[in-house]
N, C-alpha and C. Protein backbone atom coordinates (compact mmCIF):
# COMPACT_ATOMS: atom_id res chain seq x y z
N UNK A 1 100.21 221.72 145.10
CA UNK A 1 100.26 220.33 144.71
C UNK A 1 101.35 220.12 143.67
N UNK A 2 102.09 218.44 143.77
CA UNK A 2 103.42 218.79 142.70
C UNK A 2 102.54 217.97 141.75
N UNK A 3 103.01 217.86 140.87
CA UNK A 3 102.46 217.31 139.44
C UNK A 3 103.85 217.15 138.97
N UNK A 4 104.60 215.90 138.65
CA UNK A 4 105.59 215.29 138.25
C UNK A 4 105.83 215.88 136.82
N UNK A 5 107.30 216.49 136.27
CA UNK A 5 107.31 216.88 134.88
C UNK A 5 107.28 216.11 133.89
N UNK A 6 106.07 215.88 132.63
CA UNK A 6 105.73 215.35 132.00
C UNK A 6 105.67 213.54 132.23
N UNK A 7 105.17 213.14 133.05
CA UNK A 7 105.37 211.76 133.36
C UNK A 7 104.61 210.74 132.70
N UNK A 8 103.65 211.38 131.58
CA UNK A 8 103.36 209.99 130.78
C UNK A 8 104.62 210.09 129.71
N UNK A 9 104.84 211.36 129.46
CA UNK A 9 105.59 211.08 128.18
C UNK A 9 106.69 210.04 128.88
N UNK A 10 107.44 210.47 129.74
CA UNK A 10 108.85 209.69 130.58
C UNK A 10 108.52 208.33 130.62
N UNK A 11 107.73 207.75 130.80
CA UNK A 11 106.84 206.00 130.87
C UNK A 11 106.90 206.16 129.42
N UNK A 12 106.15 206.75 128.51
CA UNK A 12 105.68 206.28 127.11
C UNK A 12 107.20 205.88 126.85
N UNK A 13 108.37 207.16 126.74
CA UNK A 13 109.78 207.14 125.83
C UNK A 13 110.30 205.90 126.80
N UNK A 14 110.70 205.94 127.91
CA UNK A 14 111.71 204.73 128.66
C UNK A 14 110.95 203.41 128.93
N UNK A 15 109.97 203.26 128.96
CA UNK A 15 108.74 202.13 128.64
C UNK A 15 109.49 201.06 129.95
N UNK A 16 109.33 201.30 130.66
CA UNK A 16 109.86 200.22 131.61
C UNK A 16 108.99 199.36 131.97
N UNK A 17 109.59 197.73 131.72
CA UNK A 17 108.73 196.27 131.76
C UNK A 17 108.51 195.75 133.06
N UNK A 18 108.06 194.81 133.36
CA UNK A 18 108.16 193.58 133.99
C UNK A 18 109.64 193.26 134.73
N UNK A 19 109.92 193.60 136.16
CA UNK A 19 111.55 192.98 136.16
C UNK A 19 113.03 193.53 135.92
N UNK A 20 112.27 194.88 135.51
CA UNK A 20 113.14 195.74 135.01
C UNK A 20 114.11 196.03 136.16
N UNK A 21 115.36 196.82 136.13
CA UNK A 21 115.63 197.46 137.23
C UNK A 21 116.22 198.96 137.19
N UNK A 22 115.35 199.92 137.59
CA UNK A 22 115.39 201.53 137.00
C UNK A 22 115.93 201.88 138.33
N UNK A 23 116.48 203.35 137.92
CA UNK A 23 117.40 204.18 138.65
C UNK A 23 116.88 205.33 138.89
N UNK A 24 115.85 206.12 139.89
CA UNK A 24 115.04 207.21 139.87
C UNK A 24 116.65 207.93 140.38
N UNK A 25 117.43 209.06 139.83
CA UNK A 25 118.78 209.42 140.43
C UNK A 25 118.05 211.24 141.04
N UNK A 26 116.96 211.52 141.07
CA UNK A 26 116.52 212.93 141.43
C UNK A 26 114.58 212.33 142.33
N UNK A 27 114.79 211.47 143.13
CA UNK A 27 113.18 211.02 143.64
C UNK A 27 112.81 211.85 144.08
N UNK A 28 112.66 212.60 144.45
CA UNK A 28 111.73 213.82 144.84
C UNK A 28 110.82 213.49 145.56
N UNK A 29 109.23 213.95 145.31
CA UNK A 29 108.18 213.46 145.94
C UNK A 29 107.86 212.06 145.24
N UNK A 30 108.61 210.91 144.71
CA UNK A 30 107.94 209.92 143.81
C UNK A 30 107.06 209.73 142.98
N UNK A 31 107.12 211.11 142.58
CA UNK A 31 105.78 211.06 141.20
C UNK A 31 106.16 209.85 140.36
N UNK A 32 107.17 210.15 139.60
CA UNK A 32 107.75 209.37 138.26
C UNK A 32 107.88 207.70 139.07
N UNK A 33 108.83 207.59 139.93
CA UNK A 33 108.91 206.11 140.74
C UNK A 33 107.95 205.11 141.32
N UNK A 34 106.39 206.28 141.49
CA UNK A 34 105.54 205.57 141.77
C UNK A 34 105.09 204.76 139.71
N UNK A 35 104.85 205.77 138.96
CA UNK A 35 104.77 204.80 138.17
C UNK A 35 105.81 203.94 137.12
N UNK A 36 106.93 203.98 138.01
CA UNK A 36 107.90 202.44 137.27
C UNK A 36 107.73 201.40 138.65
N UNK A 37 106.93 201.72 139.61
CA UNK A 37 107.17 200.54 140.71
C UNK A 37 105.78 199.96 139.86
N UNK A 38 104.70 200.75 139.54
CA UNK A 38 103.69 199.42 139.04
C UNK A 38 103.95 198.91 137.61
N UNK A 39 104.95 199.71 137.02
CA UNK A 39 105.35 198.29 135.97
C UNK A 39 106.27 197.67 136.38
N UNK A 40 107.02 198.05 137.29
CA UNK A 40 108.35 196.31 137.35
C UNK A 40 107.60 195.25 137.99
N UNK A 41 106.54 195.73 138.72
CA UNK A 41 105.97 194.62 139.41
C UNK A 41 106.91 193.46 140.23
N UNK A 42 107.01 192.52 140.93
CA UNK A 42 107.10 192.29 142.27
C UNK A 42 108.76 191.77 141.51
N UNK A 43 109.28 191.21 140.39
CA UNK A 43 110.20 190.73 140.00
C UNK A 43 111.41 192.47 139.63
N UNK A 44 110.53 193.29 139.67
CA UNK A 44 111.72 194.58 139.78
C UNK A 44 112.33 194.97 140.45
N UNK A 45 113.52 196.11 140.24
CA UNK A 45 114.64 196.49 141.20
C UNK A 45 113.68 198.07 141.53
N UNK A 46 114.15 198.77 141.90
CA UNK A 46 113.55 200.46 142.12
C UNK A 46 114.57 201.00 143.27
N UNK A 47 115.65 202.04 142.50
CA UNK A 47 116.20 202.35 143.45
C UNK A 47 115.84 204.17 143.87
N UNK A 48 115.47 204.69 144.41
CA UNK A 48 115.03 205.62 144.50
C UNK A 48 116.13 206.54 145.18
N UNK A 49 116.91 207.56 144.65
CA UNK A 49 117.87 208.62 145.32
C UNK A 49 117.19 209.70 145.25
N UNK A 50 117.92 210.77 146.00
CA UNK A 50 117.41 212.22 146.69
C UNK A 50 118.42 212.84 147.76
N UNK A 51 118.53 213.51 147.43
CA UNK A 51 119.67 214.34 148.57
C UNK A 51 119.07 215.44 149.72
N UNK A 52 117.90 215.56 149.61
CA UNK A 52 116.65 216.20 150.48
C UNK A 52 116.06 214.45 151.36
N UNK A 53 116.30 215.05 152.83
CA UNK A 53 116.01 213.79 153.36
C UNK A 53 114.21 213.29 153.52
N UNK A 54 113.95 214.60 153.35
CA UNK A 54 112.03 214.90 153.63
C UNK A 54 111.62 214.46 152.17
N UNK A 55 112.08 214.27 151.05
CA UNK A 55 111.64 214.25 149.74
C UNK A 55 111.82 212.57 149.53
N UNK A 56 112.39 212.24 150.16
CA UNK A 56 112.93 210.44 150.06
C UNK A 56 111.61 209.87 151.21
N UNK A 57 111.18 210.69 152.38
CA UNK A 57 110.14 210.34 153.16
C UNK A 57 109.03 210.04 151.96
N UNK A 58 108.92 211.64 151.44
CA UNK A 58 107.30 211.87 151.03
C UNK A 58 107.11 210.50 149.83
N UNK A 59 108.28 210.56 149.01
CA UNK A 59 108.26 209.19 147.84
C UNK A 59 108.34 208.34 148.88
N UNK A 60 108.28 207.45 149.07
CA UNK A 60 108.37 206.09 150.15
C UNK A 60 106.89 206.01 150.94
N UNK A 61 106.54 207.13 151.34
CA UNK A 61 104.78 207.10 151.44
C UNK A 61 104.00 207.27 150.16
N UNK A 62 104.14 207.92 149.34
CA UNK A 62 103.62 207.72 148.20
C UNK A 62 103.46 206.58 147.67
N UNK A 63 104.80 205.90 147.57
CA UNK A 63 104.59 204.64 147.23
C UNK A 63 103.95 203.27 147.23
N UNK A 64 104.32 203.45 149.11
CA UNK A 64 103.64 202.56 150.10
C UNK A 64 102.11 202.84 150.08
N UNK A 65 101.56 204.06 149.58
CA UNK A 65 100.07 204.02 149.20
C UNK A 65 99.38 203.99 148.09
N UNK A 66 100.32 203.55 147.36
CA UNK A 66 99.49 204.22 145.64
C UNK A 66 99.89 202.74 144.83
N UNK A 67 100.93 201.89 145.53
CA UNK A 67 101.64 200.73 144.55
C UNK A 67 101.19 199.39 145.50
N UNK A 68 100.50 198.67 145.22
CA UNK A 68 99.95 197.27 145.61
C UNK A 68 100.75 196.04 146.08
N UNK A 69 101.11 196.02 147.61
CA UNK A 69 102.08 195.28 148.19
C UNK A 69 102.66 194.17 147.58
N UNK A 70 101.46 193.34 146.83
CA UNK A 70 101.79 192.24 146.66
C UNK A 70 102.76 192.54 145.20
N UNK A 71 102.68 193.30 144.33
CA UNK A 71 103.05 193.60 142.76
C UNK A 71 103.99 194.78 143.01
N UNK A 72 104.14 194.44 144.59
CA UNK A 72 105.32 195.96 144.50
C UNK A 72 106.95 195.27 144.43
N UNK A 73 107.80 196.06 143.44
CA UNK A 73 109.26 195.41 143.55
C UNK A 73 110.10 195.95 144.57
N UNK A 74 111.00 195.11 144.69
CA UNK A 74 112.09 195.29 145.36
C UNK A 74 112.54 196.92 145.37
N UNK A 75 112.29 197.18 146.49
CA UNK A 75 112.92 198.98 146.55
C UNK A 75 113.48 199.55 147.67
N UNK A 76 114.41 200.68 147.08
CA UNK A 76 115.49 201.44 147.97
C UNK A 76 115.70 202.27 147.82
N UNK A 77 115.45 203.55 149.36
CA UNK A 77 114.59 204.59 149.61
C UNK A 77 116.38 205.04 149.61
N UNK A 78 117.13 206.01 149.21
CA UNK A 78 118.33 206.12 149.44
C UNK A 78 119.00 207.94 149.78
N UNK A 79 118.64 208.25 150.91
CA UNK A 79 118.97 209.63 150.97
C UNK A 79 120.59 210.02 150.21
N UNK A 80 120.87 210.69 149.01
CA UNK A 80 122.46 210.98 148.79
C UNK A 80 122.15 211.50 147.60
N UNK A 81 123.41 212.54 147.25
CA UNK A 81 123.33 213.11 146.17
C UNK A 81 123.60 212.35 144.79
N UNK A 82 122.91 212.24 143.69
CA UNK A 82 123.58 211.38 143.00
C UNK A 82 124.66 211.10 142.31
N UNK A 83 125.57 212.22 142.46
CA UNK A 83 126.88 212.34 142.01
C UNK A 83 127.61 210.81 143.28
N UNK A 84 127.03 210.79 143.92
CA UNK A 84 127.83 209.12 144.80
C UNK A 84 126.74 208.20 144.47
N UNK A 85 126.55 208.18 142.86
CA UNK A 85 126.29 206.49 142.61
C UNK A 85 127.03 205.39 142.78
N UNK A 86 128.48 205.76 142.97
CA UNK A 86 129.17 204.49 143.33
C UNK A 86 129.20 204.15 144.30
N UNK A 87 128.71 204.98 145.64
CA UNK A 87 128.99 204.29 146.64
C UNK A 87 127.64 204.18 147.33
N UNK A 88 126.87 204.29 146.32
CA UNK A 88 124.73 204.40 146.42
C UNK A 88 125.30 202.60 146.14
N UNK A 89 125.55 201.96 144.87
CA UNK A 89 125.31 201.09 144.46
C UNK A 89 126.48 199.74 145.11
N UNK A 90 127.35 200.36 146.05
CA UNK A 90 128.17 199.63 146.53
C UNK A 90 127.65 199.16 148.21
N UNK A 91 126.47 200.02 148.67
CA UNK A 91 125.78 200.10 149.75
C UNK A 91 124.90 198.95 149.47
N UNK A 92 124.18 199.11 148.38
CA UNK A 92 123.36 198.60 148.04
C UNK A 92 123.07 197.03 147.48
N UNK A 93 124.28 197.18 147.02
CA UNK A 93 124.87 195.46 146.65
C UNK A 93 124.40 194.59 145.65
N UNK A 94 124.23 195.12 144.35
CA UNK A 94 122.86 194.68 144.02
C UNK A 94 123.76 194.03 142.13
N UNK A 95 123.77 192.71 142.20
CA UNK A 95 124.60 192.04 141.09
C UNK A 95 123.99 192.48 139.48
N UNK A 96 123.56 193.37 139.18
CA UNK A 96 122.80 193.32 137.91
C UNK A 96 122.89 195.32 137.56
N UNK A 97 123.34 194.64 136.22
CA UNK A 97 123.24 196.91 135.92
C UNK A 97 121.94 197.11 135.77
N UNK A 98 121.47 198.31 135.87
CA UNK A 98 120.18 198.64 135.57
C UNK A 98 119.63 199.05 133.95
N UNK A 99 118.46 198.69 134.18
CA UNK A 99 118.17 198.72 132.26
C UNK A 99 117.85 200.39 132.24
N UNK A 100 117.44 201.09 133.47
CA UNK A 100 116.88 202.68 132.98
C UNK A 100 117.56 203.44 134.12
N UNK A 101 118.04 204.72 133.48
CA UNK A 101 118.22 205.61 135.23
C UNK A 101 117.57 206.81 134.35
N UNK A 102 117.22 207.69 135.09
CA UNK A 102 116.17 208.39 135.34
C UNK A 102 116.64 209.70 136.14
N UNK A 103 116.73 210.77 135.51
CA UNK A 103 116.85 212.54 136.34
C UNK A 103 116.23 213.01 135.82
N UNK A 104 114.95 213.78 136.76
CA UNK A 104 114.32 215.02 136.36
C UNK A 104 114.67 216.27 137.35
N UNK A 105 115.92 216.92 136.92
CA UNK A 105 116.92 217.50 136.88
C UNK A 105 116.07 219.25 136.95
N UNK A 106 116.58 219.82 138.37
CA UNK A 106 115.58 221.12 138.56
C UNK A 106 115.59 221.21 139.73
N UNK A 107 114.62 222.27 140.62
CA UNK A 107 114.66 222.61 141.34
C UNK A 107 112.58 222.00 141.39
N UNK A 108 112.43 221.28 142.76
CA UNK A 108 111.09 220.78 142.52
C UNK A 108 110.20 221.71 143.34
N UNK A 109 109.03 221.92 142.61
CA UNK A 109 107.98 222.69 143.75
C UNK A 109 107.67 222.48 145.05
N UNK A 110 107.90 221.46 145.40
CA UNK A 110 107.93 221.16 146.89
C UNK A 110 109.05 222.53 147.46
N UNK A 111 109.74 222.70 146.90
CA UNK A 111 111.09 223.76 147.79
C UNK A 111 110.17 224.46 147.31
N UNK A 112 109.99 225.25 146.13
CA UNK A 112 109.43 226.59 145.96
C UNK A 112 107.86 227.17 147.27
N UNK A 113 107.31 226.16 146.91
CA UNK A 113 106.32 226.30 147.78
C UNK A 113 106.08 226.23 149.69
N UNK A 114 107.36 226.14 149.74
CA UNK A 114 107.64 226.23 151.37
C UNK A 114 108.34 227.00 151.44
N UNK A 115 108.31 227.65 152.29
CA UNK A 115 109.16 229.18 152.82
C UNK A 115 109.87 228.45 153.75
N UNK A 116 109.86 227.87 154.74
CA UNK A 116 111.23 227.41 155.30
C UNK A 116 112.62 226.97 154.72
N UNK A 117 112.44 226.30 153.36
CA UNK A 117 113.53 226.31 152.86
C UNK A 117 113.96 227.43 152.02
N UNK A 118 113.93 228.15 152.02
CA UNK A 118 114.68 229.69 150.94
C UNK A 118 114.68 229.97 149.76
N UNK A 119 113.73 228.81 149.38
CA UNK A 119 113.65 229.02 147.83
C UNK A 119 112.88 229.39 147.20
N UNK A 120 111.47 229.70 147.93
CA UNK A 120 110.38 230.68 147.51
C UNK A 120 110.24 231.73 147.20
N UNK A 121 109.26 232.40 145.86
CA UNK A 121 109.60 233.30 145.74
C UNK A 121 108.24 234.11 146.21
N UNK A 122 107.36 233.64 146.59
CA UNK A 122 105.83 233.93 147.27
C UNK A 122 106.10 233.99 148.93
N UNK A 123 106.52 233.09 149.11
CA UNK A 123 106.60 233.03 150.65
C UNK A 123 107.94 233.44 151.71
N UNK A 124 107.58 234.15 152.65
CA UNK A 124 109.11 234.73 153.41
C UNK A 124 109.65 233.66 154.02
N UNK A 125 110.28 233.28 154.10
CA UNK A 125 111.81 232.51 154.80
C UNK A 125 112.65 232.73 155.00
N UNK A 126 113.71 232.20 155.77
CA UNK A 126 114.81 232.29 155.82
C UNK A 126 115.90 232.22 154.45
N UNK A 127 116.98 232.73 154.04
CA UNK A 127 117.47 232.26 153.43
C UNK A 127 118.27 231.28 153.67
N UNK A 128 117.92 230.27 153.13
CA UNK A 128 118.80 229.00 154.09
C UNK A 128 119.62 228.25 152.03
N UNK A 129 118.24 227.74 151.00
CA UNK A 129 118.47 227.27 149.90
C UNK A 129 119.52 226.23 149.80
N UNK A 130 119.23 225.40 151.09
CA UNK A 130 120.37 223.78 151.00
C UNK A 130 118.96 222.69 150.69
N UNK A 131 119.01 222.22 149.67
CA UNK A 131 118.36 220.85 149.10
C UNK A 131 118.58 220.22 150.31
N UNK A 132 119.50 219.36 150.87
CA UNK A 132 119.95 218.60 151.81
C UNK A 132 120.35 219.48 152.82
N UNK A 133 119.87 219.07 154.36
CA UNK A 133 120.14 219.55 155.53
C UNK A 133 121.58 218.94 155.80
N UNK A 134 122.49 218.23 155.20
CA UNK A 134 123.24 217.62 155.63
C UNK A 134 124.66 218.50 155.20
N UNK A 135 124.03 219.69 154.53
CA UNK A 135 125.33 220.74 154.00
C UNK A 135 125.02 221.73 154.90
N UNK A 136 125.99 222.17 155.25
CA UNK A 136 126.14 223.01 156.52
C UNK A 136 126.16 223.91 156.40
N UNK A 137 127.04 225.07 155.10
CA UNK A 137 126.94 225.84 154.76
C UNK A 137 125.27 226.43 154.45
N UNK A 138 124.97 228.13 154.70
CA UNK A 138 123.38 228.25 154.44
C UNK A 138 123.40 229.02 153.19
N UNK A 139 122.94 230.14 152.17
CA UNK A 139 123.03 230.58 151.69
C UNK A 139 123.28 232.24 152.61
N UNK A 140 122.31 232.31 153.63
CA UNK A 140 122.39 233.31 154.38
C UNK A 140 124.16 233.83 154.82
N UNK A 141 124.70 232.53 155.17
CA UNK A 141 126.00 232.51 155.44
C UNK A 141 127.12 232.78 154.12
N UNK A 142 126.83 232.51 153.10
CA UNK A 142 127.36 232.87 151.85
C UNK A 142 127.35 234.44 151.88
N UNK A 143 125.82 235.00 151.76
CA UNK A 143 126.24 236.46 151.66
C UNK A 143 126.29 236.99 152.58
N UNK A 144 126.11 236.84 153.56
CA UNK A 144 126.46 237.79 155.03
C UNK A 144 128.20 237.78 154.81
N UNK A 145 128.65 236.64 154.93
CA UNK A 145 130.18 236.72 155.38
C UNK A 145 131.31 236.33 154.05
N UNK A 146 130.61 236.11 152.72
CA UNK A 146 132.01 236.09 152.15
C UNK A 146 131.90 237.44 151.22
N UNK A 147 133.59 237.74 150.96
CA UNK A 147 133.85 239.02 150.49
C UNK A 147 133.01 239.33 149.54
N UNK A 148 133.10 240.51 148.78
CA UNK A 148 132.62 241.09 147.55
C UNK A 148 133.51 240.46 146.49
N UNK A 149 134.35 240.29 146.82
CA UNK A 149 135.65 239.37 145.59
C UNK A 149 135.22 237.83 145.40
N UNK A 150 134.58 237.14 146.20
CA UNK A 150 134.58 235.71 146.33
C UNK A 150 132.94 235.58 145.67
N UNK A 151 131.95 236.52 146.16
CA UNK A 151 130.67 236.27 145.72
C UNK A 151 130.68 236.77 144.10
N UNK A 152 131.36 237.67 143.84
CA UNK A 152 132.14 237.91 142.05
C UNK A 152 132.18 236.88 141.53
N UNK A 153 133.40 236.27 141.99
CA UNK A 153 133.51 234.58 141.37
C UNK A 153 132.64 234.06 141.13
N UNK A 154 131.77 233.51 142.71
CA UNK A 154 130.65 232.80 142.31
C UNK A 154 129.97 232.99 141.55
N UNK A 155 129.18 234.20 141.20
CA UNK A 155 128.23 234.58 139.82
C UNK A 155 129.08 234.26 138.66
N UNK A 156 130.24 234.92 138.40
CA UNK A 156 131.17 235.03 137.72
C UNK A 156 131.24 233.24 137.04
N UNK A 157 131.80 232.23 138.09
CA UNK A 157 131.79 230.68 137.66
C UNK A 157 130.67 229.95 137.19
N UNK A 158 129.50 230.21 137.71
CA UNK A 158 128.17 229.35 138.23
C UNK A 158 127.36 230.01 137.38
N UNK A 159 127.39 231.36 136.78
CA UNK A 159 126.55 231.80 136.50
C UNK A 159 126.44 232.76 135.05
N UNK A 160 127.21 233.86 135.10
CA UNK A 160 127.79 234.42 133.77
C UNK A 160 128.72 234.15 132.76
N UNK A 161 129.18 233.37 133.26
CA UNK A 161 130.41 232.82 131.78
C UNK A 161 129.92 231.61 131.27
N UNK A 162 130.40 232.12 130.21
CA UNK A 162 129.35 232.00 128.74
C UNK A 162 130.74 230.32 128.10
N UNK A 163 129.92 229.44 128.07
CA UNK A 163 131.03 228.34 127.13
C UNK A 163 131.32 228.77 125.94
């Protein structure tokens, strides 16, 4: 089961009102988005991103069951990484900046706990470890076929050097 990271405190500190219009930029399973959709209530924005296309499903049913049609705001389920907020918010069309954006920035238990995606450390899978099916590259394909010089780097860039 996921349990959203710390999500009263995230409501208590960003306190989002009535009308508001927040930026979930990591939606995941919609823990956190389900509760800023029942405070913006029906006059709010809610834009919900995710770069996992199954994690933008599971929030969007969450939602649709836990947040009260009539007091639910304006919302947009948006599969993409959030590094393309500009062209999230140019899709989207939407005349007003937002008062909150929002990353809970990590790797979410939903991956850990499924072995089909590669990121478990309990369960056998494939090594595959793409967030988004929409990157082609697998991890399997990383170390099977690139050199001993290139996977250096990678640790080397991503991982051991020190700022």
């Amino acid at each position: 089961m996921h349990i959203p990271v710390l999500k009263e405190d995230v409501i208590r500190v960003l306190s989002p009102k009535r009308g508001d219009f927040v930026v979930d930029l990591t939606a995941g399973g919609g823990g956190h988005s389900v509760e800023f959709a029942k405070r913006l209530g029906k006059d709010g924005i809610l834009v919900l991103i995710d770069w996992d296309e199954e994690m933008i499903k599971k929030a969007e049913r969450k939602i649709t069951e836990m947040v009260d049609e009539k007091d639910r705001p304006e919302i947009f389920f948006i599969t993409a990484n959030f590094a393309d907020i500009d062209e999230v918010f140019s899709e989207i069309q939407i005349d007003r900046k937002p008062d909150i954006f929002f990353a809970d920035l990590g790797i979410s238990s939903f991956h850990l706990e499924e072995g089909t995606r590669g990121f478990s450390f309990r369960i056998e899978g494939p090594l595959d470890m793409r967030i988004s099916r929409s990157i082609k590259l697998t991890a399997k394909e990383v170390v099977m076929n690139f050199s001993e010089r290139q996977l250096a780097d990678i640790i080397y860039r991503y991982a051991l050097r020190k700022k």
